[in-house]
N, C-alpha and C. Protein backbone atom coordinates (compact mmCIF):
# COMPACT_ATOMS: atom_id res chain seq x y z
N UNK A 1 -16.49 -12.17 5.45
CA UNK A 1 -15.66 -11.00 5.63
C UNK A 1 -16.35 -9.77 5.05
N UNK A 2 -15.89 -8.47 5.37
CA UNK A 2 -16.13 -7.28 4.98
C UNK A 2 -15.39 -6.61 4.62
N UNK A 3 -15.23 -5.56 3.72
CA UNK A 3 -14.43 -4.84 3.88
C UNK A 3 -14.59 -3.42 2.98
N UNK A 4 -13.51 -2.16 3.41
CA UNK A 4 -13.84 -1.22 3.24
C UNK A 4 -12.28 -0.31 2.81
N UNK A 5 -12.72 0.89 2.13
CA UNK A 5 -11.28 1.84 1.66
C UNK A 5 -11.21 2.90 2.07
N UNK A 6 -10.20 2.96 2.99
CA UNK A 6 -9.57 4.04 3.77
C UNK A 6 -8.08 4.58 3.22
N UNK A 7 -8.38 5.63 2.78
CA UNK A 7 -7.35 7.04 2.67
C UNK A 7 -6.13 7.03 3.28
N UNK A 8 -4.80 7.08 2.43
CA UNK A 8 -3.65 6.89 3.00
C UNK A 8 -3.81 7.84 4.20
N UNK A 9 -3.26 7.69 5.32
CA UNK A 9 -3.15 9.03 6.58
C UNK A 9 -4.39 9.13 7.28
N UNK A 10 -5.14 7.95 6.86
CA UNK A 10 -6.67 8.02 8.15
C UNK A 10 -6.05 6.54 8.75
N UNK A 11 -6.76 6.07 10.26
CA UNK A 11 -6.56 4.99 10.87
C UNK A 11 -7.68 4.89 11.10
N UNK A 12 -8.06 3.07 11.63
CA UNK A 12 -9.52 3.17 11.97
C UNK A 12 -9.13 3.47 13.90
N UNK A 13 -10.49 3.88 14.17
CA UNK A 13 -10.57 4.01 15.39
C UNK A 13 -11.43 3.10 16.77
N UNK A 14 -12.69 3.52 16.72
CA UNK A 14 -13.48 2.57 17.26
C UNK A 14 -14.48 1.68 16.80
N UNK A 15 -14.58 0.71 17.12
CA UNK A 15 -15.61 -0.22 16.29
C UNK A 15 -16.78 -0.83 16.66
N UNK A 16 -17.69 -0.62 16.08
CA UNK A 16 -18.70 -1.48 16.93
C UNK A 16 -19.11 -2.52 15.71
N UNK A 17 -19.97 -3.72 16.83
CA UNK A 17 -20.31 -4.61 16.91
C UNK A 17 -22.14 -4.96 16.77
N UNK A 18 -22.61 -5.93 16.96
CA UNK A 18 -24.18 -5.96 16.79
C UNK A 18 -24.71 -5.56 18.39
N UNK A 19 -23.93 -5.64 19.35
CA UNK A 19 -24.11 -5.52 20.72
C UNK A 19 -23.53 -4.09 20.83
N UNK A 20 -22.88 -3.32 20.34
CA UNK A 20 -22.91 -1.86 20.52
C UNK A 20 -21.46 -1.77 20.50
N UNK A 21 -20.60 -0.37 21.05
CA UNK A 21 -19.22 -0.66 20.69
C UNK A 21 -18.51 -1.76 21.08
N UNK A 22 -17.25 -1.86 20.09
CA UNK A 22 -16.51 -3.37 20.65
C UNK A 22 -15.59 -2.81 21.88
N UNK A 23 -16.09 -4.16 23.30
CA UNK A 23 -15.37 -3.85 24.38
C UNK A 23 -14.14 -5.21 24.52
N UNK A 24 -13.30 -5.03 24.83
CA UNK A 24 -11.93 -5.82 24.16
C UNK A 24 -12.06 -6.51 25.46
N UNK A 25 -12.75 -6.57 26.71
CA UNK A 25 -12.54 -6.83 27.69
C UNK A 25 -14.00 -8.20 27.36
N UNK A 26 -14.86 -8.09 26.74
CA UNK A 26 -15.56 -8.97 26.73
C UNK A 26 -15.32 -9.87 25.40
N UNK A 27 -14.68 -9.57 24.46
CA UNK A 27 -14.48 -10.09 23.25
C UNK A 27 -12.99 -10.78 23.65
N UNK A 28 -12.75 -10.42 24.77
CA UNK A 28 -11.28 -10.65 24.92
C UNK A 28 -10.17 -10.75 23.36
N UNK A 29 -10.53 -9.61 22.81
CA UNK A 29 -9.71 -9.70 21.59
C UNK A 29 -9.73 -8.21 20.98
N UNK A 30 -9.07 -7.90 19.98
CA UNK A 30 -9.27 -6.87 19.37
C UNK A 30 -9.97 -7.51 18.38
N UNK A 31 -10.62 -6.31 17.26
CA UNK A 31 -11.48 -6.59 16.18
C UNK A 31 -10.01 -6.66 15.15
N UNK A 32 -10.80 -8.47 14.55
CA UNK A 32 -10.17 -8.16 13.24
C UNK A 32 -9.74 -8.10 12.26
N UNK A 33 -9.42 -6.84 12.11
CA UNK A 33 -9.50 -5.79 10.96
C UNK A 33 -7.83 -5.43 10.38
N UNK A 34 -8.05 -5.91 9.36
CA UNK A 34 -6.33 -5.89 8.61
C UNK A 34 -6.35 -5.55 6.80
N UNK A 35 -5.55 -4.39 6.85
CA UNK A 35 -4.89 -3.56 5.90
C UNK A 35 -4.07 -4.42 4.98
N UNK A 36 -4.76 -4.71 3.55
CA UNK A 36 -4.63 -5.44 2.35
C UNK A 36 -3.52 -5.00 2.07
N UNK A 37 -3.06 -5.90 0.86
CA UNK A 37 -2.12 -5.24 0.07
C UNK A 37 -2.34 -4.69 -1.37
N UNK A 38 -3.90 -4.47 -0.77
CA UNK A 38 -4.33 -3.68 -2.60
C UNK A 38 -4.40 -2.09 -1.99
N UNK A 39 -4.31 -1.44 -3.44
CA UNK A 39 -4.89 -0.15 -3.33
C UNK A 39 -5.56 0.63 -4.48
N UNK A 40 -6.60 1.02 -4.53
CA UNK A 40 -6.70 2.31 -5.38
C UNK A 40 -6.19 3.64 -5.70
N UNK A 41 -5.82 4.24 -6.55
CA UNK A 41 -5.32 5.15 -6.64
C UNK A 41 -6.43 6.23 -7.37
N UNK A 42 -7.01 7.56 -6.63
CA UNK A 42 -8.05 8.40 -7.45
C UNK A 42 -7.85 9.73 -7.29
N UNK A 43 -7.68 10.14 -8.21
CA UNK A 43 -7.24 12.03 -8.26
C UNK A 43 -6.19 12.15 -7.33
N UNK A 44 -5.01 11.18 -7.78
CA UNK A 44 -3.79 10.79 -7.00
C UNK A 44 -3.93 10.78 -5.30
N UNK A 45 -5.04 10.14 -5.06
CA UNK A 45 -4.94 9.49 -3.97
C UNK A 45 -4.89 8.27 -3.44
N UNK A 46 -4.42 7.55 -2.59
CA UNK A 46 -4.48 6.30 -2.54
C UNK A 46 -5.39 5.46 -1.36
N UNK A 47 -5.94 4.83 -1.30
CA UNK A 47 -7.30 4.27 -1.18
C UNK A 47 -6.88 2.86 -0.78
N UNK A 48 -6.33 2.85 0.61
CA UNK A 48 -6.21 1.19 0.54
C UNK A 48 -7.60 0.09 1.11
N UNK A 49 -7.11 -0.91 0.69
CA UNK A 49 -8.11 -1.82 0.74
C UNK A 49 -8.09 -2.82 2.80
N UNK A 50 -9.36 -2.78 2.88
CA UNK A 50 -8.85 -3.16 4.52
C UNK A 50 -10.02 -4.41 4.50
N UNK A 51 -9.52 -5.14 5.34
CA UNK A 51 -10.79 -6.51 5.72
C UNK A 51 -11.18 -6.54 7.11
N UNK A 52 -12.39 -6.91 7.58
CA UNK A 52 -12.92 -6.94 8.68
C UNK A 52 -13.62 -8.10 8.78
N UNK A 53 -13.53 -8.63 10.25
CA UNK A 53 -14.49 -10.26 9.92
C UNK A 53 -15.85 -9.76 10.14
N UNK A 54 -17.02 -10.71 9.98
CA UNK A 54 -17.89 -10.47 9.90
C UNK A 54 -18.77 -10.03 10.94
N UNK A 55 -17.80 -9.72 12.17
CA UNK A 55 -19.19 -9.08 13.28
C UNK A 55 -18.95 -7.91 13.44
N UNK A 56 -17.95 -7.48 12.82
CA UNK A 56 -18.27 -5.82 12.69
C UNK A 56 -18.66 -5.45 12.02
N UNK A 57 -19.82 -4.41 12.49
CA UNK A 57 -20.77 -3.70 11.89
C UNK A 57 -20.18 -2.36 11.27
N UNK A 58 -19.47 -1.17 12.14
CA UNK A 58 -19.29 0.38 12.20
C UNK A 58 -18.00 0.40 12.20
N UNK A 59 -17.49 1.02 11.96
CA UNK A 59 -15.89 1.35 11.71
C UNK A 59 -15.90 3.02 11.46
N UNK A 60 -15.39 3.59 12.76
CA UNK A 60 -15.21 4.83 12.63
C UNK A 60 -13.18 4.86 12.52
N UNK A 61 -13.37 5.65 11.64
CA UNK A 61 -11.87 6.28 10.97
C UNK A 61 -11.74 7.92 11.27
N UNK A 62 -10.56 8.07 11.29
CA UNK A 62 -9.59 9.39 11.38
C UNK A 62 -8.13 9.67 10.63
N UNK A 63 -8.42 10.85 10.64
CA UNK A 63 -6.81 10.77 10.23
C UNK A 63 -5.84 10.36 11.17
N UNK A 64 -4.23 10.31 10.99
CA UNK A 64 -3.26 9.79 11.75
C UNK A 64 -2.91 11.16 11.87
N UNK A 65 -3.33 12.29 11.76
CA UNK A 65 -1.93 13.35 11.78
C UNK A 65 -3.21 14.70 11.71
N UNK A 66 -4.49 14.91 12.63
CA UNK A 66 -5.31 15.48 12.42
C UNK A 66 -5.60 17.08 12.17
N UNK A 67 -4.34 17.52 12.80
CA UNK A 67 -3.68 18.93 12.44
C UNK A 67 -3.24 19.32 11.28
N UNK A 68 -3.24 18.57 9.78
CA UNK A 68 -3.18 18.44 8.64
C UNK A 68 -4.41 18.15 8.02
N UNK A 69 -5.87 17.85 8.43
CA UNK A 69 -6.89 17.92 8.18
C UNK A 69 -7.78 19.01 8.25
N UNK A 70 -8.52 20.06 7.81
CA UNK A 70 -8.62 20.73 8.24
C UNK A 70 -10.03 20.45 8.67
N UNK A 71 -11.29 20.61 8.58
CA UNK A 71 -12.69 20.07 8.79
C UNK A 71 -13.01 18.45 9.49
N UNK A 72 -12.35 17.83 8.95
CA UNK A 72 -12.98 16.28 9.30
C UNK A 72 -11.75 15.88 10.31
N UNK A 73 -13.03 15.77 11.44
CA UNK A 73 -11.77 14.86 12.57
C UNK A 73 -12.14 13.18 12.75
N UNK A 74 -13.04 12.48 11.78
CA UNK A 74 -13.70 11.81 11.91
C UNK A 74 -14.78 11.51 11.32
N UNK A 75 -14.70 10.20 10.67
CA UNK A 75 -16.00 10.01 9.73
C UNK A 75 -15.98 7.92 10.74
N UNK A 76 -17.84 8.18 10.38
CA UNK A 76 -18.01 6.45 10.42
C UNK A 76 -18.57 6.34 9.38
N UNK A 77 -18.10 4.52 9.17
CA UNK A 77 -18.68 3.82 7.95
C UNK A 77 -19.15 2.74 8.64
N UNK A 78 -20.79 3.31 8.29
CA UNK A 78 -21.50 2.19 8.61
C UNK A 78 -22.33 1.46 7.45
N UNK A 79 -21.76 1.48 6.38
CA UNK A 79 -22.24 -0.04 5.44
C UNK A 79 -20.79 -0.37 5.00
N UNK A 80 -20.48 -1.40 5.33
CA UNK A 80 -19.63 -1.81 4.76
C UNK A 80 -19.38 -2.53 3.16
N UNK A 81 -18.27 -3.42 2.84
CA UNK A 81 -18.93 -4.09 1.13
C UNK A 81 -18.57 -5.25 1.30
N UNK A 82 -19.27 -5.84 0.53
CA UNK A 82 -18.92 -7.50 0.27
C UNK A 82 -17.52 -7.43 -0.45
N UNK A 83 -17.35 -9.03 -0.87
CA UNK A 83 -16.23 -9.31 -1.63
C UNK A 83 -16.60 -8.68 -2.98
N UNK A 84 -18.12 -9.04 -3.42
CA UNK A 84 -18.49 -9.01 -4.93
C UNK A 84 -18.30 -7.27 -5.37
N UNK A 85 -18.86 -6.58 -4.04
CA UNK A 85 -18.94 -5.01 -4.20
C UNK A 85 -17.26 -4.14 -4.25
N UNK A 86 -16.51 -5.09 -3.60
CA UNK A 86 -14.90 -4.62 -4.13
C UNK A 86 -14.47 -5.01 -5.62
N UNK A 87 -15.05 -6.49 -5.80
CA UNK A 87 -14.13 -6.94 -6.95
C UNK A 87 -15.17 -5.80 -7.99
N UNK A 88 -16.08 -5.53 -8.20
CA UNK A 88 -16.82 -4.78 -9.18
C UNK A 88 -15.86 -2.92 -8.87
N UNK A 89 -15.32 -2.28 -7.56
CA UNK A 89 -15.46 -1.26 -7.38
C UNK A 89 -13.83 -1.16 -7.93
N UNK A 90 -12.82 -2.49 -8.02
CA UNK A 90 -11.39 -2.59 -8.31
C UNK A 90 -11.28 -2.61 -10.32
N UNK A 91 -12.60 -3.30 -10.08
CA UNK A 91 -12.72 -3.05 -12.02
C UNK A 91 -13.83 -2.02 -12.86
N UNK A 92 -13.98 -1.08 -11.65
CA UNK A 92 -14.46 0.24 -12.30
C UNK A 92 -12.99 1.46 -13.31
N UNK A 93 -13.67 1.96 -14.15
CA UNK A 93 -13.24 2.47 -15.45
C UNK A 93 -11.60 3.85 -14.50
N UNK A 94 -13.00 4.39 -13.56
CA UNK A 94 -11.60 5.32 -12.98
C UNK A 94 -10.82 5.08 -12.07
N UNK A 95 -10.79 4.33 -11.71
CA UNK A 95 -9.63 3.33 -10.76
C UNK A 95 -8.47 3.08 -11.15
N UNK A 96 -7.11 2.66 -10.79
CA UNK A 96 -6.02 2.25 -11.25
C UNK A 96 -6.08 1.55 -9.85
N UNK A 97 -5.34 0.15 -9.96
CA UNK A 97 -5.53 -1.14 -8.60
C UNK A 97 -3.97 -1.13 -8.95
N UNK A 98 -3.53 -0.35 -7.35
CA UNK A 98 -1.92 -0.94 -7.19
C UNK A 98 -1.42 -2.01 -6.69
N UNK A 99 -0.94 -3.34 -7.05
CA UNK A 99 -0.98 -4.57 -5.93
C UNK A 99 0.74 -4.79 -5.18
N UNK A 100 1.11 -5.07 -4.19
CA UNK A 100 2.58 -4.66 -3.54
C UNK A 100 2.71 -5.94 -2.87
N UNK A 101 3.94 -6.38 -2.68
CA UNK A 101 4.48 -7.59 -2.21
C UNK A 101 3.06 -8.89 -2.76
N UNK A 102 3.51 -9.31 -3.51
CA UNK A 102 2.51 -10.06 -4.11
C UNK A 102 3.59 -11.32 -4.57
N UNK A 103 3.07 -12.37 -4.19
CA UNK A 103 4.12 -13.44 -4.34
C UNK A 103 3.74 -14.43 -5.78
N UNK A 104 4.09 -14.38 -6.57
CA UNK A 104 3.28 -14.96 -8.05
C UNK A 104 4.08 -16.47 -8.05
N UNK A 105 3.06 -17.34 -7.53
CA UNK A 105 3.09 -18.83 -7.97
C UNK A 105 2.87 -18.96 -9.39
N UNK A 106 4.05 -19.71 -9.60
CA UNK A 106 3.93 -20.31 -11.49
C UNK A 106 3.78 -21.86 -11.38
N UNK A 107 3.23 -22.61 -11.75
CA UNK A 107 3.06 -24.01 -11.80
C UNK A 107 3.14 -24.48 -13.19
């Protein structure tokens, strides 16, 4: 898996693949890519955590509401992070990690 942190009020958009963008007609599937239930919070923003399987490469994002943006209609992220590069980036010093519906097994 991969994965990456996107800004409350951005969505991802198009995605590519090692074969170039993902065409849903040959993958017969969507990419996917699903919105954690972690988040960061930084200079009171919130930063959620998203997973992608491993054949996506590029993940271009936008805002949801782009008339409230003023400059950026669109950014891609093309390196994504490992597991090891989140769990190190969730226990950095200026971070606060919000976790939501979280089901706590006691044994």
């Amino acid at each position: 898996m991969k994965y990456f942190f996107l800004s409350e009020g951005w969505t991802v958009g198009r995605v590519w693949a090692s074969e170039g963008l993902w065409q849903i007609t040959a993958w017969r599937r969507q990419p996917d890519i699903q919105q954690m239930n972690i988040c960061l919070v930084e200079q009171n923003e919130l930063l959620w955590l998203y997973r992608a399987e491993e054949a996506v490469l590029t993940v271009e994002v936008k805002p949801t509401a782009p008339q409230q943006v003023a400059p950026i209609g669109q950014v891609v992220l093309k390196r994504l992070m490992s597991a090891e590069q989140v769990i190190e980036r969730l226990g950095s010093a200026e971070t606060r990690c919000h976790l939501q519906n979280i089901d706590l097994v006691v044994r």
